[in-house]
PDB file of N, CA and C in Angstrom:
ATOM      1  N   UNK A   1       0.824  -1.201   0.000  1.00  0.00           N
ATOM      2  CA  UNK A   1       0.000   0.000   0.000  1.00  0.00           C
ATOM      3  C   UNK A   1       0.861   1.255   0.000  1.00  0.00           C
ATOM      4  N   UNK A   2       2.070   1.006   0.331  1.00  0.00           N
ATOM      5  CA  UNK A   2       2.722   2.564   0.505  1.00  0.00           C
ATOM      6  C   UNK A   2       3.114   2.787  -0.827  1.00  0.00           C
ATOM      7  N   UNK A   3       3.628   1.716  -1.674  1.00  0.00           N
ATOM      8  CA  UNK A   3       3.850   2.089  -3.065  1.00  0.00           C
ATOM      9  C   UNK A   3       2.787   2.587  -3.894  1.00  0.00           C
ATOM     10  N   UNK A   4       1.781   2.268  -3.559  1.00  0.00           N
ATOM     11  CA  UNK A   4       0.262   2.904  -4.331  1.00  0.00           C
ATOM     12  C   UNK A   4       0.467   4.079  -3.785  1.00  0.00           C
ATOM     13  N   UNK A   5       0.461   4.827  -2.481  1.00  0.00           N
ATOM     14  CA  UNK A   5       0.649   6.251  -2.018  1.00  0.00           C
ATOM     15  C   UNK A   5       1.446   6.905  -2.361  1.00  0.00           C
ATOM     16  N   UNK A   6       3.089   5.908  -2.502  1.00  0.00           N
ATOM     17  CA  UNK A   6       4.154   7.109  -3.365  1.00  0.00           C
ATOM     18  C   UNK A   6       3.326   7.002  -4.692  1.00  0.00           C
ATOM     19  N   UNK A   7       3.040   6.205  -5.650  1.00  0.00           N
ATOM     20  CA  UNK A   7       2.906   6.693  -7.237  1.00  0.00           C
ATOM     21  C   UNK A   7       1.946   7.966  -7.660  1.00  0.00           C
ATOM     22  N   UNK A   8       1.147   7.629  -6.183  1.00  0.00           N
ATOM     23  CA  UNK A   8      -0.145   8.981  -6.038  1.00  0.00           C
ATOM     24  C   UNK A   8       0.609  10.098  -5.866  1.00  0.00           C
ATOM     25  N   UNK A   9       1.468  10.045  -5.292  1.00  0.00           N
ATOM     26  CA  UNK A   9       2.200  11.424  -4.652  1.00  0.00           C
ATOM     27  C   UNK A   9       3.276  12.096  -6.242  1.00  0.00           C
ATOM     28  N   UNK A  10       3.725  10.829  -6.163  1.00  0.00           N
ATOM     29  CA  UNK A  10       4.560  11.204  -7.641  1.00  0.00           C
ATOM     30  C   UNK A  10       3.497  12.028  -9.065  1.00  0.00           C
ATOM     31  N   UNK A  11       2.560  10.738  -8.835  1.00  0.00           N
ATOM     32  CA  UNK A  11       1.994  11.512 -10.310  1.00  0.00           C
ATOM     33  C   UNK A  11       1.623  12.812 -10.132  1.00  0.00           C
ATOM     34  N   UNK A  12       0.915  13.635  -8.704  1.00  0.00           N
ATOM     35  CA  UNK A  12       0.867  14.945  -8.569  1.00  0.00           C
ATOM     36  C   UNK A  12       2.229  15.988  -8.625  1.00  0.00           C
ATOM     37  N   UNK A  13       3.372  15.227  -8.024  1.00  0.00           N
ATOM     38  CA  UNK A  13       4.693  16.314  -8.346  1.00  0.00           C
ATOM     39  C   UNK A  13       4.721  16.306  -9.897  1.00  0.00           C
ATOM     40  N   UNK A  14       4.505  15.149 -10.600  1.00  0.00           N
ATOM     41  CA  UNK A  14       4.918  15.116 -12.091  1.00  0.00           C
ATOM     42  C   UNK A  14       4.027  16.489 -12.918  1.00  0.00           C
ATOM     43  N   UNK A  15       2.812  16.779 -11.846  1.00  0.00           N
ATOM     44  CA  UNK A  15       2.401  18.264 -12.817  1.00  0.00           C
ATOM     45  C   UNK A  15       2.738  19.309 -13.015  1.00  0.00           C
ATOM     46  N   UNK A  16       3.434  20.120 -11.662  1.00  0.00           N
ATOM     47  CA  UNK A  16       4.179  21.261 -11.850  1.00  0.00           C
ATOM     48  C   UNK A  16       5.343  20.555 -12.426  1.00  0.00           C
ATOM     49  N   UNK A  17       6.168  19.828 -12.490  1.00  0.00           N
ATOM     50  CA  UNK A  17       7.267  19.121 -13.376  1.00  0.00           C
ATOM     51  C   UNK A  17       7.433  19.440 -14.823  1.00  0.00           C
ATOM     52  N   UNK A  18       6.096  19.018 -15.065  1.00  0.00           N
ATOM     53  CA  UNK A  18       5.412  19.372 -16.451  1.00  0.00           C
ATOM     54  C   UNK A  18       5.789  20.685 -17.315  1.00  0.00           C
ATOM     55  N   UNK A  19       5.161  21.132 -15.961  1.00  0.00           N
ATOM     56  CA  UNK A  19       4.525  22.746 -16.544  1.00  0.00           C
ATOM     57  C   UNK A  19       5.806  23.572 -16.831  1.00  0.00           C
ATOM     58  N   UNK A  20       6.676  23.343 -15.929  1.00  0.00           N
ATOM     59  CA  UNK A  20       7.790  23.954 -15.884  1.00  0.00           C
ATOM     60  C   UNK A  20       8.958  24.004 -16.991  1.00  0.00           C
ATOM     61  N   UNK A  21       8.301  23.286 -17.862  1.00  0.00           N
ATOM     62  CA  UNK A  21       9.135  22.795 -18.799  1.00  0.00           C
ATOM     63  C   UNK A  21       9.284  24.326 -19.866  1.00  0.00           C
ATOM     64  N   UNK A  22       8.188  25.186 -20.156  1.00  0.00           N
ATOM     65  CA  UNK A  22       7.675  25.932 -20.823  1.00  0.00           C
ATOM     66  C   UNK A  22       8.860  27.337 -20.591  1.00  0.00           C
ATOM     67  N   UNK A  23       9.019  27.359 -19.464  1.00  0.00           N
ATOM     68  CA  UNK A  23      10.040  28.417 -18.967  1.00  0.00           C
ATOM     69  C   UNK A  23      11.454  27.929 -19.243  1.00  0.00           C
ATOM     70  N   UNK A  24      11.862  26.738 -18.988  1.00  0.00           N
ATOM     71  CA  UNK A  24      12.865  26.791 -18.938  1.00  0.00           C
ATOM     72  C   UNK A  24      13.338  26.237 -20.726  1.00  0.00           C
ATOM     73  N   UNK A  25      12.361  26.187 -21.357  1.00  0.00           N
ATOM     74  CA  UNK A  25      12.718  25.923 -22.907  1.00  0.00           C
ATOM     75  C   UNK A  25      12.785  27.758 -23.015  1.00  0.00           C
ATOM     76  N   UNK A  26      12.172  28.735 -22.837  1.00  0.00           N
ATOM     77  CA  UNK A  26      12.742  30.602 -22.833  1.00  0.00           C
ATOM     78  C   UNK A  26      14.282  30.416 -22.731  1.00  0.00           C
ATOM     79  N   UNK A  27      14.533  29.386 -21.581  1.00  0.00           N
ATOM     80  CA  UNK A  27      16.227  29.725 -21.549  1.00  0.00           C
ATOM     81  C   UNK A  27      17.471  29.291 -22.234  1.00  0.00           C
ATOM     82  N   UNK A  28      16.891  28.042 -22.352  1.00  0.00           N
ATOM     83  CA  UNK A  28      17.522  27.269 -22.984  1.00  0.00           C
ATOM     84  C   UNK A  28      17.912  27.497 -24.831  1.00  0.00           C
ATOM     85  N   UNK A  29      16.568  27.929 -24.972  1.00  0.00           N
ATOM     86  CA  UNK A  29      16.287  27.784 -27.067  1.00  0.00           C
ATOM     87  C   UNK A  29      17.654  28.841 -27.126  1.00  0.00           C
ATOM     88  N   UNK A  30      18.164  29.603 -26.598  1.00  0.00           N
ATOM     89  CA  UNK A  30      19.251  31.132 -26.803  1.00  0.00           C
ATOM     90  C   UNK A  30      20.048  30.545 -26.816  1.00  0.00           C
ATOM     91  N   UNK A  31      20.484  29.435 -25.942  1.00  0.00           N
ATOM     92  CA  UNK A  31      22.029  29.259 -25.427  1.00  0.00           C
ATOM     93  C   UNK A  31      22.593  28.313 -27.226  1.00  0.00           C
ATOM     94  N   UNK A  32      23.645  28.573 -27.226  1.00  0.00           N
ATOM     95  CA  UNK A  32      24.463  27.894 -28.561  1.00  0.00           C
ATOM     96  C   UNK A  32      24.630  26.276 -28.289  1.00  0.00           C
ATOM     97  N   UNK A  33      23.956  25.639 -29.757  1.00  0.00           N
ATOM     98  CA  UNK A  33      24.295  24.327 -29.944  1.00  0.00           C
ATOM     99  C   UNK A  33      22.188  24.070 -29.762  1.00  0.00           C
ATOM    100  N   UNK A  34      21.703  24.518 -29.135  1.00  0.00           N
ATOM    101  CA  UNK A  34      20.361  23.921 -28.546  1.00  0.00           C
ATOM    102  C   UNK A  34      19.920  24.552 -30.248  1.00  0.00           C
ATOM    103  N   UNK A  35      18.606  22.978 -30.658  1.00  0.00           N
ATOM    104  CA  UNK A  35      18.030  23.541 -31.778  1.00  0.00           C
ATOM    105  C   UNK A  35      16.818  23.054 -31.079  1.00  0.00           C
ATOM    106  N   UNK A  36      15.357  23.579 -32.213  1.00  0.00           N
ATOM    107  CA  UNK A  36      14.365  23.656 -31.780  1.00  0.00           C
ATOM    108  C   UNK A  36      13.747  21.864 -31.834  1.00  0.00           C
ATOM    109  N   UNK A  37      14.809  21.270 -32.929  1.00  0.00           N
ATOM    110  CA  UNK A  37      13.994  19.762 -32.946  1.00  0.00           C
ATOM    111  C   UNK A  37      14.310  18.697 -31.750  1.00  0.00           C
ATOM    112  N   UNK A  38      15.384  19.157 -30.776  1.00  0.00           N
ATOM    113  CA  UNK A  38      15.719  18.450 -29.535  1.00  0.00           C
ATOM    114  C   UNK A  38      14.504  19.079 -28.459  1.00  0.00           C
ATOM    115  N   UNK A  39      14.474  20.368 -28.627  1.00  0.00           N
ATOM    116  CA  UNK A  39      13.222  20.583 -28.113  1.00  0.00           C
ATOM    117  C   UNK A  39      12.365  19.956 -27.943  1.00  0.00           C
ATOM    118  N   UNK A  40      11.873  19.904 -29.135  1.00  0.00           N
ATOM    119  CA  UNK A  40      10.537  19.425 -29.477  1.00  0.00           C
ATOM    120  C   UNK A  40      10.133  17.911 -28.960  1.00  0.00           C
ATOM    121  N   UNK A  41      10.865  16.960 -29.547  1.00  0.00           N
ATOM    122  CA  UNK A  41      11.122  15.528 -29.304  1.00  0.00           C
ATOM    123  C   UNK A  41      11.364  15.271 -27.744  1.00  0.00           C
ATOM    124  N   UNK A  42      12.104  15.919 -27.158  1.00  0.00           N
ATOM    125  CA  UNK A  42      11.742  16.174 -25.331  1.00  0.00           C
ATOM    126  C   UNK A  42      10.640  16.449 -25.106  1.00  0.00           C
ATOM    127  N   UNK A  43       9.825  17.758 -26.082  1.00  0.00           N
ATOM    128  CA  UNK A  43       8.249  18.218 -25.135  1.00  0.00           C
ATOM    129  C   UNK A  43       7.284  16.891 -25.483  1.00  0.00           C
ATOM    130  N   UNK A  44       7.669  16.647 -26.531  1.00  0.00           N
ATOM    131  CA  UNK A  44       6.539  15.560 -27.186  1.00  0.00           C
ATOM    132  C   UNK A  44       6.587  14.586 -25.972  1.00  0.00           C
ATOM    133  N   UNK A  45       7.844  13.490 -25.445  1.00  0.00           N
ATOM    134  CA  UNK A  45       7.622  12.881 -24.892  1.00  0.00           C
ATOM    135  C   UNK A  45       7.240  13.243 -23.317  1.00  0.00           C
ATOM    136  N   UNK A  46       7.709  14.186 -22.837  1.00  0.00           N
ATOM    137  CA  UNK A  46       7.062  14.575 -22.119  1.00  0.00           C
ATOM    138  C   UNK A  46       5.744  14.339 -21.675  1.00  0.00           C
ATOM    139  N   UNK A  47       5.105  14.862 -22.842  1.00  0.00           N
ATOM    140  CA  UNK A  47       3.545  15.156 -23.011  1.00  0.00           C
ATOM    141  C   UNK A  47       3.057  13.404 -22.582  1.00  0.00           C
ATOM    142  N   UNK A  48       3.857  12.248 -23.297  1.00  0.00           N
ATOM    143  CA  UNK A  48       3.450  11.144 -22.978  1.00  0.00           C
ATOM    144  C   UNK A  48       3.859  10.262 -21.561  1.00  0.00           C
ATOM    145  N   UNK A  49       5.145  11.051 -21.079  1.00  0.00           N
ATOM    146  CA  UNK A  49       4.970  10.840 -20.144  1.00  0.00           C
ATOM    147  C   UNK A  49       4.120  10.826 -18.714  1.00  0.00           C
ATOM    148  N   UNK A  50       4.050  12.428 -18.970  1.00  0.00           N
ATOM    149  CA  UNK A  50       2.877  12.979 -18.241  1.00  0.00           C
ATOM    150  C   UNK A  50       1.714  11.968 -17.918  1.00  0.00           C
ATOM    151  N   UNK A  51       1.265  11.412 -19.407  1.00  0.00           N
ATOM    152  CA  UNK A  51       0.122  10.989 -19.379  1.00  0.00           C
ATOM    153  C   UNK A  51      -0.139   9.485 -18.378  1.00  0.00           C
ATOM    154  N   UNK A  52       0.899   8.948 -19.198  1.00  0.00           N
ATOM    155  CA  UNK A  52       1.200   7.961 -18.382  1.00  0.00           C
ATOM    156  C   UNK A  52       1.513   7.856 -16.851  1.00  0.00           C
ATOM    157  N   UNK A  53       1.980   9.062 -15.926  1.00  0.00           N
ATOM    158  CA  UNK A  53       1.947   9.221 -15.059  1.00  0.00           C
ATOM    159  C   UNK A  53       0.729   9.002 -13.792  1.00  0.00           C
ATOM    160  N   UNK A  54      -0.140  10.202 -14.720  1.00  0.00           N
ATOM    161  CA  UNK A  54      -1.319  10.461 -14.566  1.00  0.00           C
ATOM    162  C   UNK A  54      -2.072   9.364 -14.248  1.00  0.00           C
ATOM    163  N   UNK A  55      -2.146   8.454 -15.287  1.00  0.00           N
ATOM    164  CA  UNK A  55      -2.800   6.999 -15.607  1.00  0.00           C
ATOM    165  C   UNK A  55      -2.748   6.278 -14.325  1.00  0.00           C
ATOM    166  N   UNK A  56      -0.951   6.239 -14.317  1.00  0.00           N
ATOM    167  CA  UNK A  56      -0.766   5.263 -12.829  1.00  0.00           C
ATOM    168  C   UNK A  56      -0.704   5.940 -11.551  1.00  0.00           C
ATOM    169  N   UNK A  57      -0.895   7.229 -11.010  1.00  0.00           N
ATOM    170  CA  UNK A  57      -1.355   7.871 -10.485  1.00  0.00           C
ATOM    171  C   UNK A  57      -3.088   7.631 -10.034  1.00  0.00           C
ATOM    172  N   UNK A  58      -3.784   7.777 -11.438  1.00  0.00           N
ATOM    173  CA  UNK A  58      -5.187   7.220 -10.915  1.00  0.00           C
ATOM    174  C   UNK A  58      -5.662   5.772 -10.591  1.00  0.00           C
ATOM    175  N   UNK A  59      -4.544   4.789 -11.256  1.00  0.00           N
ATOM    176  CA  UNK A  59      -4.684   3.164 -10.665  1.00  0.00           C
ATOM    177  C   UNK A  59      -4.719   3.525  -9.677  1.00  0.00           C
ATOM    178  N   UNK A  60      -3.598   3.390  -9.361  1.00  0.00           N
ATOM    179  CA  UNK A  60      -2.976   3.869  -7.702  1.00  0.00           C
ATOM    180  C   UNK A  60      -3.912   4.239  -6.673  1.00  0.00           C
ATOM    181  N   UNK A  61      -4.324   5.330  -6.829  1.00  0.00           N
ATOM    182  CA  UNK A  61      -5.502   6.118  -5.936  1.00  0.00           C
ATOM    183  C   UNK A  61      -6.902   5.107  -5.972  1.00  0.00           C
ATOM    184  N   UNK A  62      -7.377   4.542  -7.271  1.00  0.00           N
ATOM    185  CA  UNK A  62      -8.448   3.525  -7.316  1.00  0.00           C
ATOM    186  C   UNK A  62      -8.431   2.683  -6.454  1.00  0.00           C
ATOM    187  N   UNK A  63      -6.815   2.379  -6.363  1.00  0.00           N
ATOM    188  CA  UNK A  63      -6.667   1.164  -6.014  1.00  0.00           C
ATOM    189  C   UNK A  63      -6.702   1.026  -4.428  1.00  0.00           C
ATOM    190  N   UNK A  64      -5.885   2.144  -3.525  1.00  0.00           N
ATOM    191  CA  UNK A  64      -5.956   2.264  -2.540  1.00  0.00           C
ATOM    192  C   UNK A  64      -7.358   2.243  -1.805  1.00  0.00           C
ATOM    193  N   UNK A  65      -8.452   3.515  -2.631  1.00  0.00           N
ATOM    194  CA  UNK A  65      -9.657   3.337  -2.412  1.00  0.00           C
ATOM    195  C   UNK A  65     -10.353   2.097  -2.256  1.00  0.00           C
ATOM    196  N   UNK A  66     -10.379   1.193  -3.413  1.00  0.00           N
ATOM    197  CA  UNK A  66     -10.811  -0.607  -2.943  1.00  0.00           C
ATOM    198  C   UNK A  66     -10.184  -1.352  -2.162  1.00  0.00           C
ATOM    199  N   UNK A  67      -8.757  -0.887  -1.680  1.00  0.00           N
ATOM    200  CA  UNK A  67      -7.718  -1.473  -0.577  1.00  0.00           C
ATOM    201  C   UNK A  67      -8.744  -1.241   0.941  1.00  0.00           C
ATOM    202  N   UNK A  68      -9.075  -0.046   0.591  1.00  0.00           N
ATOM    203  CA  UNK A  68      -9.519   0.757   1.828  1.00  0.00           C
ATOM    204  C   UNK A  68     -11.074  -0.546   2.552  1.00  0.00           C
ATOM    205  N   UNK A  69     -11.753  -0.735   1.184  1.00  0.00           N
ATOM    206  CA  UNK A  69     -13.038  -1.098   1.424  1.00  0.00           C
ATOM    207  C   UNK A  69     -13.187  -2.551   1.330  1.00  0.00           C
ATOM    208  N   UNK A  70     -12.325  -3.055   0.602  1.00  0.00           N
ATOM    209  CA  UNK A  70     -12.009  -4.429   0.181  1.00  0.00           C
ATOM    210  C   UNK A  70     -11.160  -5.088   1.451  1.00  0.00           C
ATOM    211  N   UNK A  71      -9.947  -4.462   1.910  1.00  0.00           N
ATOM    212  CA  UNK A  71      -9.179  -5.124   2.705  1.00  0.00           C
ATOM    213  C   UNK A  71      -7.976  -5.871   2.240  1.00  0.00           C
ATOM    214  N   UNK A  72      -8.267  -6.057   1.261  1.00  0.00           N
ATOM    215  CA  UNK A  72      -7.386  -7.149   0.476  1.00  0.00           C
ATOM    216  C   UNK A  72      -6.433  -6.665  -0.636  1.00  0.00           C
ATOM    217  N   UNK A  73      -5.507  -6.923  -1.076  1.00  0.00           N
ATOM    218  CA  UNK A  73      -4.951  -6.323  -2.572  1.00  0.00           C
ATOM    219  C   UNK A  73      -5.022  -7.566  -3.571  1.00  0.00           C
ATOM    220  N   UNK A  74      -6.027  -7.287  -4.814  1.00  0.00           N
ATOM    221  CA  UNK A  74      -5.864  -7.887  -5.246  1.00  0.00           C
ATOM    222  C   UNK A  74      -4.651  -8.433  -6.573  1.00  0.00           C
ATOM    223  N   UNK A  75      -4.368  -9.376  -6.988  1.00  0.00           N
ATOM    224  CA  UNK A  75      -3.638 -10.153  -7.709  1.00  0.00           C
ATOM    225  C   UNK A  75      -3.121  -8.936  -9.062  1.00  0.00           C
ATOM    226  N   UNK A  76      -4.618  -8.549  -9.756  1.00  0.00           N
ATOM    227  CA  UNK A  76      -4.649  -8.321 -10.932  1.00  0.00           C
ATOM    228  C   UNK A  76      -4.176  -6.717 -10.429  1.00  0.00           C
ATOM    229  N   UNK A  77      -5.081  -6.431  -9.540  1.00  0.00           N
ATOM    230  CA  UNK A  77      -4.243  -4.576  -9.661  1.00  0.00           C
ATOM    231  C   UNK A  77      -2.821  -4.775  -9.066  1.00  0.00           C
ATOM    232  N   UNK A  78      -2.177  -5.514  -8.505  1.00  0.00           N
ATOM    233  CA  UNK A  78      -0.901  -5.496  -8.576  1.00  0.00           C
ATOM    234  C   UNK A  78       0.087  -5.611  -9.558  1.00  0.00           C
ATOM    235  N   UNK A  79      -0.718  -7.217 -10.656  1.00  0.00           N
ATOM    236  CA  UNK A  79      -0.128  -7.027 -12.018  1.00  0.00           C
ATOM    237  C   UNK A  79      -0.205  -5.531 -12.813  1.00  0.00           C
ATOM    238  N   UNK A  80      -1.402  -4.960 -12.646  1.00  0.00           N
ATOM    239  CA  UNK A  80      -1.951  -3.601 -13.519  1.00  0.00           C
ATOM    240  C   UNK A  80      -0.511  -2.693 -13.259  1.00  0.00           C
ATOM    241  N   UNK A  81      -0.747  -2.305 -11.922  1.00  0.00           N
ATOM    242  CA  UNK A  81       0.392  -1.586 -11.142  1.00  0.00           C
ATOM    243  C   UNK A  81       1.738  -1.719 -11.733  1.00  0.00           C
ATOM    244  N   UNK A  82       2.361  -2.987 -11.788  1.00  0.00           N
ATOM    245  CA  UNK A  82       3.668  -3.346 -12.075  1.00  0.00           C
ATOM    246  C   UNK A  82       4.120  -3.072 -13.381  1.00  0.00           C
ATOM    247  N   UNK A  83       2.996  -3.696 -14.514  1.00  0.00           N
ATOM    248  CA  UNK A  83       3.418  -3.427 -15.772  1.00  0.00           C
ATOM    249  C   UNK A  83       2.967  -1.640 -15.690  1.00  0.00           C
ATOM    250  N   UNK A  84       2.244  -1.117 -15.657  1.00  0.00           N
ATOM    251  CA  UNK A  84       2.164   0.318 -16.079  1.00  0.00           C
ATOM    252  C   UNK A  84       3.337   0.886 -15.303  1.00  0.00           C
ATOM    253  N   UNK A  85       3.596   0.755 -13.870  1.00  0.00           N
ATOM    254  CA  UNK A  85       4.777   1.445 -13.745  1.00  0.00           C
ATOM    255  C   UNK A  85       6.228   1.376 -14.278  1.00  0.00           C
ATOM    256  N   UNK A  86       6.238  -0.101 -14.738  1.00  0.00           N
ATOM    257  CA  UNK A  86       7.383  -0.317 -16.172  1.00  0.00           C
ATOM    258  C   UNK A  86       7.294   0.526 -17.148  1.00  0.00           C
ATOM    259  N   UNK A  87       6.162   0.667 -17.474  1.00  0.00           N
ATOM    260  CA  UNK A  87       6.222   1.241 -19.277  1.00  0.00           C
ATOM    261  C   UNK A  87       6.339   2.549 -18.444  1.00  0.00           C
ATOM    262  N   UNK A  88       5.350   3.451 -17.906  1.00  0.00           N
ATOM    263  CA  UNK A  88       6.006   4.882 -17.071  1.00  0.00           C
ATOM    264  C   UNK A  88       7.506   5.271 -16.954  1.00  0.00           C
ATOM    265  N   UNK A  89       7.909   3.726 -16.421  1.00  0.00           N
ATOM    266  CA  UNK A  89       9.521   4.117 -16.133  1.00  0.00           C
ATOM    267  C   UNK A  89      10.473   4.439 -17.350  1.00  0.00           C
ATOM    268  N   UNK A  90       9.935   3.342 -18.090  1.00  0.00           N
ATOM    269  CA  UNK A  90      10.593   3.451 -19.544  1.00  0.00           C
ATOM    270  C   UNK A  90      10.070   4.564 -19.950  1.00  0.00           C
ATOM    271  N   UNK A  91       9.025   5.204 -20.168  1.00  0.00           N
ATOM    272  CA  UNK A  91       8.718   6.710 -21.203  1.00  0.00           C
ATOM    273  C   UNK A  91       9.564   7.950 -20.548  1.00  0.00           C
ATOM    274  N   UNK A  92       9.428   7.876 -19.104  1.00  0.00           N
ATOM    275  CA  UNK A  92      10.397   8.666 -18.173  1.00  0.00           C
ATOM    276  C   UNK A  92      11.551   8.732 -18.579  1.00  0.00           C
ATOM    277  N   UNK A  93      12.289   7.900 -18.084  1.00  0.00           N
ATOM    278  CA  UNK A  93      13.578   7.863 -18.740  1.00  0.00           C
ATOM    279  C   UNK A  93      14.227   7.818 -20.063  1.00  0.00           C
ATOM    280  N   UNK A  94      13.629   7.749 -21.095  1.00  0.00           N
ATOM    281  CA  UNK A  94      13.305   8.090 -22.638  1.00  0.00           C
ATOM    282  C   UNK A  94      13.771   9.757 -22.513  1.00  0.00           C
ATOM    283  N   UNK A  95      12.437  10.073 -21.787  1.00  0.00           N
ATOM    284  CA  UNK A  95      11.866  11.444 -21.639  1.00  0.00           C
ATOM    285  C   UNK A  95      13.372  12.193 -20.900  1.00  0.00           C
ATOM    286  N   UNK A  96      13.595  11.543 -20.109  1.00  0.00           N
ATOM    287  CA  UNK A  96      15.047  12.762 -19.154  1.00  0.00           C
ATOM    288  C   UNK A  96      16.216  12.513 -20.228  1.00  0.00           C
ATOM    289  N   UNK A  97      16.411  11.072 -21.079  1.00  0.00           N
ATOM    290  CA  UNK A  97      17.849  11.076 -21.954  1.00  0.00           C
ATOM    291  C   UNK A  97      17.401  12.384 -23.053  1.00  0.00           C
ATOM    292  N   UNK A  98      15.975  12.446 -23.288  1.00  0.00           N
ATOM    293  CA  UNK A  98      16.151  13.467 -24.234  1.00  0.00           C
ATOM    294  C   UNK A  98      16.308  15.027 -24.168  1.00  0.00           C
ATOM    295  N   UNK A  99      15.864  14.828 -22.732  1.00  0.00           N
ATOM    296  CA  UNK A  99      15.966  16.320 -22.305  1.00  0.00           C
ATOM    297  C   UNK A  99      18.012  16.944 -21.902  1.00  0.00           C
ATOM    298  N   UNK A 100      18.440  15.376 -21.591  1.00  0.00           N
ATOM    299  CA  UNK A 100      20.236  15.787 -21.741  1.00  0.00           C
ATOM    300  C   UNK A 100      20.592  15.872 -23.367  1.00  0.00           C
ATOM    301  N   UNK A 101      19.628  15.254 -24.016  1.00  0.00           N
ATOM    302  CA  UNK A 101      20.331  15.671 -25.377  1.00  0.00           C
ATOM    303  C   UNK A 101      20.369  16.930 -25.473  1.00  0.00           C
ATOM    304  N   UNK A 102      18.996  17.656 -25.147  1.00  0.00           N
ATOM    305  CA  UNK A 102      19.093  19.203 -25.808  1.00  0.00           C
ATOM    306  C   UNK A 102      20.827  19.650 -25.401  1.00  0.00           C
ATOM    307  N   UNK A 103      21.062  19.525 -24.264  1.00  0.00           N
ATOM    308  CA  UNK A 103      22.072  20.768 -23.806  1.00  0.00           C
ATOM    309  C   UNK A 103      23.652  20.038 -23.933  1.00  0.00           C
ATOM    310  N   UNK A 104      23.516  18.478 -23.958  1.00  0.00           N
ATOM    311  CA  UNK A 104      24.899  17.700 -24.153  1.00  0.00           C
ATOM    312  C   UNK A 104      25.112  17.234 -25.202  1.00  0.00           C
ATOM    313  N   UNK A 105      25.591  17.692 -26.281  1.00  0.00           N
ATOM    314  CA  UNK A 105      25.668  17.025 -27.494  1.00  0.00           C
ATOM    315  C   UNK A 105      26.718  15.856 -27.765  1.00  0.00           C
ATOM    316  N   UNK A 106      27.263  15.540 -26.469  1.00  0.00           N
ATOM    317  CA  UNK A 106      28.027  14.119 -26.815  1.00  0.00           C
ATOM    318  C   UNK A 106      27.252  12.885 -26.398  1.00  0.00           C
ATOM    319  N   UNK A 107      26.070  13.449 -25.792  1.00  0.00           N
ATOM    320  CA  UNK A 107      24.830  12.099 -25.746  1.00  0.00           C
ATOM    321  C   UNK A 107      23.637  12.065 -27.097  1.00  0.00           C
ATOM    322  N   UNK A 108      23.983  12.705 -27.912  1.00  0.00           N
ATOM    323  CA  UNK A 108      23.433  13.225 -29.262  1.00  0.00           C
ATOM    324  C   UNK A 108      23.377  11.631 -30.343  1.00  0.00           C
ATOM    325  N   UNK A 109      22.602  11.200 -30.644  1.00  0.00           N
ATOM    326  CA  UNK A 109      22.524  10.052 -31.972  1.00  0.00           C
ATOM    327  C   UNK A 109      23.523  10.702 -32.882  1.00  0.00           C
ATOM    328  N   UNK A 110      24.735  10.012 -33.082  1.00  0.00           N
ATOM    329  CA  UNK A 110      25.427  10.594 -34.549  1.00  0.00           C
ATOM    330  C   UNK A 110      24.815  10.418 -35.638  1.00  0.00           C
ATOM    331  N   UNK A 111      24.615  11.743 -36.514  1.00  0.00           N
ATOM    332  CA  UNK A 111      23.994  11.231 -37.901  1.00  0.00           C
ATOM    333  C   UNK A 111      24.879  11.471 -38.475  1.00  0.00           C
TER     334      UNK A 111
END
């Protein structure tokens, strides 16, 4: 149950997380070497991260709620839980290598 409470807690930090992104692309787009398509490909996934956050954020909270009334945890929302917080983890971390691309260009795909 406490891991259902952190993912709840997480998916709410993940919104100002979000948002914040908007300001600090003002600072960034100026500085030399940053182009707008590393940008972009960071906000995009972002955007799916987010979502996915969100998603397991509201398992989570569902889930605690029927924890609450049920007593029990069941089988399947634990499977639910496990795989969505995999794929989350994976879009996340997708999501932060691309956001070091913008500003490190020796973590850059050589074309």
């Amino acid at each position: 149950m406490v891991s259902l409470g952190a993912f709840v807690l997480i998916a709410f930090a993940t919104i100002p997380v979000f948002f914040t992104g908007e300001g600090a692309e003002d600072v960034v787009k100026k500085l030399p070497g940053v182009t707008e398509e590393y940008i972009g490909r960071h906000e995009e996934m972002a955007e799916y991260s987010l979502t996915l956050m969100e998603i397991l954020g509201m398992t989570c909270l569902a889930g605690l709620v029927f924890i609450g009334k049920a007593g029990t945890v069941p089988k399947r929302l634990v499977t639910i839980v496990l795989l969505l917080s995999l794929v989350t983890a994976a879009f996340v971390g997708y999501t932060a290598n691309l956001g070091g691309q913008i500003r490190h260009t020796e973590i850059r795909a050589q074309k």
